[in-house]
PDB file of N, CA and C in Angstrom:
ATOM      1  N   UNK A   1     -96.073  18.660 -46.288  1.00  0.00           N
ATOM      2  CA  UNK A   1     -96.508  17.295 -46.160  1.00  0.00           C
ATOM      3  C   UNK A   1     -95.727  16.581 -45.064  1.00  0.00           C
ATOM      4  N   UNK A   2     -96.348  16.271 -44.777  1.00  0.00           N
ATOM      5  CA  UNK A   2     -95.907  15.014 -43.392  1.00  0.00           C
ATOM      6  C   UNK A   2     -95.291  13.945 -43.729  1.00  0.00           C
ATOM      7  N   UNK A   3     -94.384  12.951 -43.431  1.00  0.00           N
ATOM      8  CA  UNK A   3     -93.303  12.126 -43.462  1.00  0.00           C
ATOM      9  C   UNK A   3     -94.302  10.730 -42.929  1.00  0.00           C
ATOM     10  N   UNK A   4     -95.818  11.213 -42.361  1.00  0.00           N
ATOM     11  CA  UNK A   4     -96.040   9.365 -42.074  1.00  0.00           C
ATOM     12  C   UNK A   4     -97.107   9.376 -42.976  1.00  0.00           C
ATOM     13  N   UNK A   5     -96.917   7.636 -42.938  1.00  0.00           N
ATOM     14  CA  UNK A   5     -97.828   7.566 -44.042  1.00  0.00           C
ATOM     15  C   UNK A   5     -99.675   7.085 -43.206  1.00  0.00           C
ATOM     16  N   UNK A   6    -100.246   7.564 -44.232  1.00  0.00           N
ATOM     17  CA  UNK A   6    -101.447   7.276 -44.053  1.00  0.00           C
ATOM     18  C   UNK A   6    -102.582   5.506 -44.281  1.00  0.00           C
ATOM     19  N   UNK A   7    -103.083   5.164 -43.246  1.00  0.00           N
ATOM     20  CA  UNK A   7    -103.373   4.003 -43.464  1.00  0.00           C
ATOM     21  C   UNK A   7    -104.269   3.489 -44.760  1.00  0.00           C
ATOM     22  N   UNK A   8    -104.133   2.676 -45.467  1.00  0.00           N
ATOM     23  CA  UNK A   8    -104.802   2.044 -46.504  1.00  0.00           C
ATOM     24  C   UNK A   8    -106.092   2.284 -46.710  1.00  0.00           C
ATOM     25  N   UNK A   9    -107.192   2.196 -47.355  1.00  0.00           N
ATOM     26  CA  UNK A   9    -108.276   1.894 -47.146  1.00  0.00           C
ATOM     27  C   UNK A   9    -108.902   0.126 -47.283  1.00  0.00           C
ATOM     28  N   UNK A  10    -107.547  -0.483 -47.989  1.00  0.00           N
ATOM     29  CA  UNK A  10    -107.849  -1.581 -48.431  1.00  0.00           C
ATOM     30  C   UNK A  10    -106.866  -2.282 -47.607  1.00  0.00           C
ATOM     31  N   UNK A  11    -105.949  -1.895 -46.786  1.00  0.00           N
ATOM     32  CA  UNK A  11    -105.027  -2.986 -45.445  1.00  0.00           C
ATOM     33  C   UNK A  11    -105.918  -3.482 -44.607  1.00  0.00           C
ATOM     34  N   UNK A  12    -106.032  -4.841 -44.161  1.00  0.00           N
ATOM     35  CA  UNK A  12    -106.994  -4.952 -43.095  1.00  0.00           C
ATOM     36  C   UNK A  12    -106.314  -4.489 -42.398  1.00  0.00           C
ATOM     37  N   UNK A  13    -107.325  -4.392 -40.890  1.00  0.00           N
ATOM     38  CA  UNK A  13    -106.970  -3.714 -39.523  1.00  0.00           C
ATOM     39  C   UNK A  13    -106.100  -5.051 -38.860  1.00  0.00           C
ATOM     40  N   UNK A  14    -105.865  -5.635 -39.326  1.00  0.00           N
ATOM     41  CA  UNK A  14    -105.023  -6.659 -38.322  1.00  0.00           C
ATOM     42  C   UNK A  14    -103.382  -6.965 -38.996  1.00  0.00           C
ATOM     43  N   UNK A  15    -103.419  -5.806 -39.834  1.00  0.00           N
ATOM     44  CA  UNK A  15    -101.973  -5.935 -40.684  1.00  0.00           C
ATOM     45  C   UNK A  15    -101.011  -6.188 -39.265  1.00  0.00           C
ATOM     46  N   UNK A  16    -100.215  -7.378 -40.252  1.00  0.00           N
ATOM     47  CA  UNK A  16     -99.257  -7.085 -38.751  1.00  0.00           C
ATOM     48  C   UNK A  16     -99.053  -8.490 -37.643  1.00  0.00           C
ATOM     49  N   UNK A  17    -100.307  -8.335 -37.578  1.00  0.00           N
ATOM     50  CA  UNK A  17    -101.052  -9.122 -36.444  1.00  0.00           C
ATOM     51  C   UNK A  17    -101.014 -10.686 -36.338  1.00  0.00           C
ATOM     52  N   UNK A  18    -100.436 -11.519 -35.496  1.00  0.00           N
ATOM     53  CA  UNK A  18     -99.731 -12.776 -34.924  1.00  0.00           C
ATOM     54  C   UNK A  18    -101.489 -13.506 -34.914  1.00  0.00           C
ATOM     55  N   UNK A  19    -101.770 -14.657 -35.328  1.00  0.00           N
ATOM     56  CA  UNK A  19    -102.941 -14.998 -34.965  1.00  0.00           C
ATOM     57  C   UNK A  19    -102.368 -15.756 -34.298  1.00  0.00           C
ATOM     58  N   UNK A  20    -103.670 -16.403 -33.194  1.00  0.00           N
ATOM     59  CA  UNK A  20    -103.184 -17.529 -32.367  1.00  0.00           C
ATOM     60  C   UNK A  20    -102.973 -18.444 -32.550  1.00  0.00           C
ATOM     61  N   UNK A  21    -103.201 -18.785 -33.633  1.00  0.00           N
ATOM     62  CA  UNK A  21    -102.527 -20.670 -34.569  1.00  0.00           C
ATOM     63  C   UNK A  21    -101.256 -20.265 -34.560  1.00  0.00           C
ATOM     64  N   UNK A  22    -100.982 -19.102 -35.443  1.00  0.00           N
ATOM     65  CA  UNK A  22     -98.942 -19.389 -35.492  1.00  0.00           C
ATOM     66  C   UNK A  22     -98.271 -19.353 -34.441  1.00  0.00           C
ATOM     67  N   UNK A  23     -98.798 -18.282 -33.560  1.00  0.00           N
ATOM     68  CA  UNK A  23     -98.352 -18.229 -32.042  1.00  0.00           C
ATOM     69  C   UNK A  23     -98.201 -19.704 -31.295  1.00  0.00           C
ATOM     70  N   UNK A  24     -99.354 -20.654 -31.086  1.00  0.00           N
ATOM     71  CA  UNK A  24     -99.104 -22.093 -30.827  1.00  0.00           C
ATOM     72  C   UNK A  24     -97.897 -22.812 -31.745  1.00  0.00           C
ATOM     73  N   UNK A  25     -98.196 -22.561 -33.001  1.00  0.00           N
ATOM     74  CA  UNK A  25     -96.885 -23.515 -34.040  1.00  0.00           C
ATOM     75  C   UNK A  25     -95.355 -22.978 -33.553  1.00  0.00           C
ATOM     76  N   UNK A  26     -95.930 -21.930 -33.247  1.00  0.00           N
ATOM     77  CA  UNK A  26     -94.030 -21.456 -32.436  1.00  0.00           C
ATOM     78  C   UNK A  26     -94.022 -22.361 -31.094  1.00  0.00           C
ATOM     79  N   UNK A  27     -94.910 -22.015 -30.636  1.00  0.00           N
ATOM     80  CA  UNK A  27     -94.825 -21.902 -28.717  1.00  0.00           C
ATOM     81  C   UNK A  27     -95.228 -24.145 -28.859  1.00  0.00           C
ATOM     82  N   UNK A  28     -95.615 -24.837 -29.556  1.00  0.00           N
ATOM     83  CA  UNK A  28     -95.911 -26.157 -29.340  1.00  0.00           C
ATOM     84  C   UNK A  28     -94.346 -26.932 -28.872  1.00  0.00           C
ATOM     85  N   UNK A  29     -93.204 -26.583 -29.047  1.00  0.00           N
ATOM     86  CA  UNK A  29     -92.286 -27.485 -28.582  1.00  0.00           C
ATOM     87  C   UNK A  29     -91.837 -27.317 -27.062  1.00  0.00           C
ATOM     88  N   UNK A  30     -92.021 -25.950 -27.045  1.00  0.00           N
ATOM     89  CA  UNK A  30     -91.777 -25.524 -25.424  1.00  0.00           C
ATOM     90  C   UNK A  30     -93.270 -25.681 -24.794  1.00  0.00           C
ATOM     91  N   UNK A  31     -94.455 -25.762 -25.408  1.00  0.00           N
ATOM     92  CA  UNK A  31     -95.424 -25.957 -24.660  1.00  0.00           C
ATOM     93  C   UNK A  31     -95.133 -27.635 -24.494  1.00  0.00           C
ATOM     94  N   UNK A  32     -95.163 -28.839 -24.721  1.00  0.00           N
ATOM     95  CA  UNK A  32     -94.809 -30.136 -24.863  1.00  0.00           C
ATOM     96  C   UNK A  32     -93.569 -30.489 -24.054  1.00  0.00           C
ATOM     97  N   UNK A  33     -92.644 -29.457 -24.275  1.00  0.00           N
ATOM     98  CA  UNK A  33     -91.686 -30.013 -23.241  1.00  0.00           C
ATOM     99  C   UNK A  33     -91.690 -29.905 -21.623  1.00  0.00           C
ATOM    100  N   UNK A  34     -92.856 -28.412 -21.619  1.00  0.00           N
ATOM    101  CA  UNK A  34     -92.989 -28.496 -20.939  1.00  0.00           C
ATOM    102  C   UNK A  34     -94.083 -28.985 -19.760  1.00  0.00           C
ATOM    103  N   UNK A  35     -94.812 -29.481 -20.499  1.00  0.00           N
ATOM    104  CA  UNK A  35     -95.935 -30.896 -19.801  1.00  0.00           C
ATOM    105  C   UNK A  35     -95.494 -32.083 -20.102  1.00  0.00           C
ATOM    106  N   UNK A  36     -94.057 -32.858 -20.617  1.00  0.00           N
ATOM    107  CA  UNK A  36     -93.637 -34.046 -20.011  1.00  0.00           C
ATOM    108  C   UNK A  36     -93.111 -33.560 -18.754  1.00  0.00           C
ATOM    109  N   UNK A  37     -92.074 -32.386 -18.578  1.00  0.00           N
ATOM    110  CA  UNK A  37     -91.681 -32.086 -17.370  1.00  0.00           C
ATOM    111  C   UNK A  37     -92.040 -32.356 -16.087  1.00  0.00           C
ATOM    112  N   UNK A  38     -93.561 -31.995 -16.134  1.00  0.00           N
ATOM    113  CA  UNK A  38     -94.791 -31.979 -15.435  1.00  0.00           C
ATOM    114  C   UNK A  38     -95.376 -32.832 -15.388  1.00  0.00           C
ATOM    115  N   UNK A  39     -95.297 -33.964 -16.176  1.00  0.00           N
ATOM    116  CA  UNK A  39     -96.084 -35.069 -16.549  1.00  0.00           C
ATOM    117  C   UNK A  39     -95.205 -36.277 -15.099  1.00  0.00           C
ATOM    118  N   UNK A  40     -93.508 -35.977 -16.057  1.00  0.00           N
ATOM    119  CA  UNK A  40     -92.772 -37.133 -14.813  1.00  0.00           C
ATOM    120  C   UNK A  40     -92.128 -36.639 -13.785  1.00  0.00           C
ATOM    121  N   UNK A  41     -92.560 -35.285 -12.953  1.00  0.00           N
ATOM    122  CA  UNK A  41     -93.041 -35.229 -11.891  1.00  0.00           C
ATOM    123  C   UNK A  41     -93.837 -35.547 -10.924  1.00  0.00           C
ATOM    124  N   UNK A  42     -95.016 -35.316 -11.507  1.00  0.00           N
ATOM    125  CA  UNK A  42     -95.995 -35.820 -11.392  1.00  0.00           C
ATOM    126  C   UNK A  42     -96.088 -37.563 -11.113  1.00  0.00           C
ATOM    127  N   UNK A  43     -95.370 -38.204 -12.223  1.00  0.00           N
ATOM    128  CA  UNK A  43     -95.294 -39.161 -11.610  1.00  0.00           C
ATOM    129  C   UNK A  43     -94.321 -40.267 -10.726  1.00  0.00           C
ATOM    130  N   UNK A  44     -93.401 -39.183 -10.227  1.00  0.00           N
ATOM    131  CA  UNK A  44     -92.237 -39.231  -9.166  1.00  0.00           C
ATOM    132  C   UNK A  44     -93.375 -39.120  -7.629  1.00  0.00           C
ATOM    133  N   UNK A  45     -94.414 -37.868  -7.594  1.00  0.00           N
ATOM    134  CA  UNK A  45     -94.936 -37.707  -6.634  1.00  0.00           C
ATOM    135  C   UNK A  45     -95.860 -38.955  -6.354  1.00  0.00           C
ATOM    136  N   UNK A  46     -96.063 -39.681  -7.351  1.00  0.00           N
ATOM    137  CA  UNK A  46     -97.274 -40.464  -7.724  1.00  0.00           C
ATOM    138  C   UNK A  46     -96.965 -41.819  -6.944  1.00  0.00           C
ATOM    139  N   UNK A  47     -95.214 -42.343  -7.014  1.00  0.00           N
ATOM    140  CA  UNK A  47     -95.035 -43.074  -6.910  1.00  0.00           C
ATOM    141  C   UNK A  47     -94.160 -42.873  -5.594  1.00  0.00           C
ATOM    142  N   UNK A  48     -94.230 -41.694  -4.681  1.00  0.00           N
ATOM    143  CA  UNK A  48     -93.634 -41.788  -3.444  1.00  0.00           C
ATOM    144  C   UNK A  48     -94.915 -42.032  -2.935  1.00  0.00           C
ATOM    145  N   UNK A  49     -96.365 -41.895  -3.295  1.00  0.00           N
ATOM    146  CA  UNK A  49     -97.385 -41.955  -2.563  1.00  0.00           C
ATOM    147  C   UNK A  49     -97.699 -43.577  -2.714  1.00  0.00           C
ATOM    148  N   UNK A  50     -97.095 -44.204  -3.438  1.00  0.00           N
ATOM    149  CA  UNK A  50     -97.342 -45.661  -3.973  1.00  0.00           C
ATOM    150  C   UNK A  50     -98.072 -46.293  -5.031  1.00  0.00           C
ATOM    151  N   UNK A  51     -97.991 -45.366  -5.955  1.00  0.00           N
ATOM    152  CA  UNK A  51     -98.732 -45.725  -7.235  1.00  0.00           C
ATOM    153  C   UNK A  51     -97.122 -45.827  -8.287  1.00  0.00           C
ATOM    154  N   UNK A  52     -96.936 -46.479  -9.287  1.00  0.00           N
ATOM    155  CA  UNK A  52     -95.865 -47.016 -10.575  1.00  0.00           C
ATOM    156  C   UNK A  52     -95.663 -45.543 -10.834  1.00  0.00           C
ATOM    157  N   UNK A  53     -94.197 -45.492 -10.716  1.00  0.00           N
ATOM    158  CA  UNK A  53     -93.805 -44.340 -11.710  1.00  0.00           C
ATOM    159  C   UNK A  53     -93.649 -44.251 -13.074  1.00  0.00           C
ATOM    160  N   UNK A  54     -93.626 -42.614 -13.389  1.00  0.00           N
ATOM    161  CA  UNK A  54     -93.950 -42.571 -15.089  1.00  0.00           C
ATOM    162  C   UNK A  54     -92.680 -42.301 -15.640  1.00  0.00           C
ATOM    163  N   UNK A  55     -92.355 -43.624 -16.891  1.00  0.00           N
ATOM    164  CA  UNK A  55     -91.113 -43.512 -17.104  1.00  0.00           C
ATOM    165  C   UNK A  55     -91.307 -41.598 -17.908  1.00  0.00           C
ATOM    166  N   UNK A  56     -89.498 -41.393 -17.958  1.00  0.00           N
ATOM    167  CA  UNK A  56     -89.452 -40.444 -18.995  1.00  0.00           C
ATOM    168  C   UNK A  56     -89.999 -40.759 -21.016  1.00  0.00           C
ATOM    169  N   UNK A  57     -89.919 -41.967 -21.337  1.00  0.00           N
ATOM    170  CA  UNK A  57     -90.529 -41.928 -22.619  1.00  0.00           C
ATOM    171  C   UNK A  57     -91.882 -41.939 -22.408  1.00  0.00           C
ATOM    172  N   UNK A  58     -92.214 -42.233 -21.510  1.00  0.00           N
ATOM    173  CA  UNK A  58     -93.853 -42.007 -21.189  1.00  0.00           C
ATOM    174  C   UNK A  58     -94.426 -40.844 -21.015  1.00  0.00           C
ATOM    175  N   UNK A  59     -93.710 -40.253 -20.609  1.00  0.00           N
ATOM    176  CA  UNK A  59     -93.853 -38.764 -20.166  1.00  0.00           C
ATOM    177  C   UNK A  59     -93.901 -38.162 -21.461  1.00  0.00           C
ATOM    178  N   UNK A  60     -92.738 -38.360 -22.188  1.00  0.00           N
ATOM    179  CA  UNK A  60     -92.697 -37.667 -23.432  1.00  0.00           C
ATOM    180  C   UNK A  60     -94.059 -38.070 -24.642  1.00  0.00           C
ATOM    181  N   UNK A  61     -94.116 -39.501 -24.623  1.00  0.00           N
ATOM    182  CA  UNK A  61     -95.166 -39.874 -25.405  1.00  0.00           C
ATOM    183  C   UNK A  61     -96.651 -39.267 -25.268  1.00  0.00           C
ATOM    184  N   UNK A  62     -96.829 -39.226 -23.430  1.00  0.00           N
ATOM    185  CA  UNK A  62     -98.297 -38.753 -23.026  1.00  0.00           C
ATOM    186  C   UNK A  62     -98.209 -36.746 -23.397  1.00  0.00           C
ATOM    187  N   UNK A  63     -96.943 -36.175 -23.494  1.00  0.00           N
ATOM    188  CA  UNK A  63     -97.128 -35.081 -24.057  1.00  0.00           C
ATOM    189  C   UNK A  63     -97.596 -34.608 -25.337  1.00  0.00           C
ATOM    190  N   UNK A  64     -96.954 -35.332 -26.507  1.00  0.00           N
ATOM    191  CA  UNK A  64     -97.639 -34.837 -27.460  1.00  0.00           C
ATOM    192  C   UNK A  64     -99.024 -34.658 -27.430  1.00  0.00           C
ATOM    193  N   UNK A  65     -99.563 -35.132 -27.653  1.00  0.00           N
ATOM    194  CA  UNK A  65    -101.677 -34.833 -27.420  1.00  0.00           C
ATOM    195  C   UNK A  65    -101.545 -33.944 -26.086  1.00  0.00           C
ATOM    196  N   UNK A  66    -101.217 -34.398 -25.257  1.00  0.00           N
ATOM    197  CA  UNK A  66    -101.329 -32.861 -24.259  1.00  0.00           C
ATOM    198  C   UNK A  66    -100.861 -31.459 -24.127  1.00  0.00           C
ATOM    199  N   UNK A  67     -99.878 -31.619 -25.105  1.00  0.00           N
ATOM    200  CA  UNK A  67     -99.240 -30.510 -25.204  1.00  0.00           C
ATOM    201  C   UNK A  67    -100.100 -29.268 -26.068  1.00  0.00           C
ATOM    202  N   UNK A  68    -100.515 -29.721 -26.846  1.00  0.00           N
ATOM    203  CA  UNK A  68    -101.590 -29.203 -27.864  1.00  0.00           C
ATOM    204  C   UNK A  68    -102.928 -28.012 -27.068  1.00  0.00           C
ATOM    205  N   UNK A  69    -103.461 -28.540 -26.078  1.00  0.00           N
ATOM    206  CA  UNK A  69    -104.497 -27.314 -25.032  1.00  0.00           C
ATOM    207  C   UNK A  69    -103.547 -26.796 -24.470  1.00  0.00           C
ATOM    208  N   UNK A  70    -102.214 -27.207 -24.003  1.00  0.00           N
ATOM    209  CA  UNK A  70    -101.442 -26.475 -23.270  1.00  0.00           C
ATOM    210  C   UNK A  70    -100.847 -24.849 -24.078  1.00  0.00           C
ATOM    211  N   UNK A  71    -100.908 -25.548 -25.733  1.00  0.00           N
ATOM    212  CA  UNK A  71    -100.205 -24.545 -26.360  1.00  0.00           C
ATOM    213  C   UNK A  71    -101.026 -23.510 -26.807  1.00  0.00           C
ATOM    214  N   UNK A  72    -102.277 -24.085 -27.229  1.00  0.00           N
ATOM    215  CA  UNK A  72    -103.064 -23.073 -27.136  1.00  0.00           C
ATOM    216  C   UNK A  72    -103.904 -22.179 -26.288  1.00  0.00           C
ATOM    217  N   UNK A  73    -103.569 -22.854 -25.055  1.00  0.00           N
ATOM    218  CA  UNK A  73    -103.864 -21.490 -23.797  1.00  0.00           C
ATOM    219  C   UNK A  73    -102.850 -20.679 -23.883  1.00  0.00           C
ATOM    220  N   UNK A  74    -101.439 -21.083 -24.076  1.00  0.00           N
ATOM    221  CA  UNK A  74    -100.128 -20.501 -24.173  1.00  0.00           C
ATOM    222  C   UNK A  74     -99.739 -19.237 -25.309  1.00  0.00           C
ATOM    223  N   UNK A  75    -100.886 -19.664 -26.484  1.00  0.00           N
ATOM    224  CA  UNK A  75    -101.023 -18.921 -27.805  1.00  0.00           C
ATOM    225  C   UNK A  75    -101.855 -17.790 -27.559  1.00  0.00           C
ATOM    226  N   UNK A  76    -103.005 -17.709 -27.054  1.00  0.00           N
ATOM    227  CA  UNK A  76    -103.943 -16.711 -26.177  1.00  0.00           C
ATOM    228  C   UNK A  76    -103.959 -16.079 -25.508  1.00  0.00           C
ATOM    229  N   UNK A  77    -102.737 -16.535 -24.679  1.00  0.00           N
ATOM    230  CA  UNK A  77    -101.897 -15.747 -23.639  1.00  0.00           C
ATOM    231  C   UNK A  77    -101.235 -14.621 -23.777  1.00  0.00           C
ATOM    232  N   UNK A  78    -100.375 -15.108 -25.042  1.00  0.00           N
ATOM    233  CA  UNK A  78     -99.192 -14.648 -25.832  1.00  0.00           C
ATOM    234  C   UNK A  78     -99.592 -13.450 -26.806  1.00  0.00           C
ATOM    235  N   UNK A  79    -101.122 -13.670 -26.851  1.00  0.00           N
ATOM    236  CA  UNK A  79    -101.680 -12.921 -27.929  1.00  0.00           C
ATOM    237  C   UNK A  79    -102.219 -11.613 -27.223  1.00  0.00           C
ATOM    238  N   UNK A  80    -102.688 -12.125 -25.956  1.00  0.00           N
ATOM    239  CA  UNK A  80    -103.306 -10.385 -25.129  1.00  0.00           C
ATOM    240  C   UNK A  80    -102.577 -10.048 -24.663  1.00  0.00           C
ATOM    241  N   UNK A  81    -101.422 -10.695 -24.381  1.00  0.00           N
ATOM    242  CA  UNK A  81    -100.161 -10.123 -23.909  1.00  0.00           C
ATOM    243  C   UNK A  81    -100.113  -8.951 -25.298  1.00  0.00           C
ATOM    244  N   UNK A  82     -99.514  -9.667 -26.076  1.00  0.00           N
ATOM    245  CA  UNK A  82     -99.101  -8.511 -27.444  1.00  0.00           C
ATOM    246  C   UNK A  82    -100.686  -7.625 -27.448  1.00  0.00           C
ATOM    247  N   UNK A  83    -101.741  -7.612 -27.509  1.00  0.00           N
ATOM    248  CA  UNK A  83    -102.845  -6.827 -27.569  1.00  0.00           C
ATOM    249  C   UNK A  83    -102.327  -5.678 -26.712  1.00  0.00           C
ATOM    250  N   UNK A  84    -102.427  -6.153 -25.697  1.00  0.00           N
ATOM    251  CA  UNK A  84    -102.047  -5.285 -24.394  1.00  0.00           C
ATOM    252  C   UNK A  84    -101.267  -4.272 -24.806  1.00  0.00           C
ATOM    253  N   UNK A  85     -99.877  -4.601 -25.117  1.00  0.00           N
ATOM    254  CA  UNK A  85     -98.729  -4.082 -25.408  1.00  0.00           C
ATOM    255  C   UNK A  85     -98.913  -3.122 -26.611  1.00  0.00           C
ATOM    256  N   UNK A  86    -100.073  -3.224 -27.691  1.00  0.00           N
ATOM    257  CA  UNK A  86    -100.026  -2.373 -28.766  1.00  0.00           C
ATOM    258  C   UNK A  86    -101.278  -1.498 -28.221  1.00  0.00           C
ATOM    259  N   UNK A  87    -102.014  -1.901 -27.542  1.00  0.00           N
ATOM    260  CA  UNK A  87    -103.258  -1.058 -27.045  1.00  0.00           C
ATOM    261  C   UNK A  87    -102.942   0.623 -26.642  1.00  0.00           C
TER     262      UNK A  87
END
């Protein structure tokens, strides 16, 4: 007898397997931090061109709700990445 074991009939096939919601619930603080980053850059460039710059609590405030598509492209990413990697 062989030492591995044999798969379930009753394990799903995704035992194991990261869905892309938890992947975002990890990745949402670094996805958010990193679109205020981007956000008051953005509006540093904004305001050498002559438009009001964006304070940093602004930046931070306009991230939350944006951060959210950011994290879940970031979660999808993260996920065919790992696909890839077990393929």
């Amino acid at each position: 007898m062989s030492s591995t074991r044999s798969p379930s009939r009753k394990a799903p096939a995704t035992e194991g397997r990261w869905p892309v919601w938890k992947l975002a619930l990890l990745l949402y603080p670094f996805a958010a931090g990193t679109v205020a980053i981007n956000l008051f850059l953005a509006g540093l460039i904004a305001h050498a061109v002559g438009y009001s710059a964006l304070s940093p609590v602004a930046s931070i405030l306009w991230s939350v709700p944006l951060g959210i598509p950011a994290t879940w492209a970031a979660g999808r990413w993260v996920r065919s990445l790992m696909d890839e990697a077990d393929g």
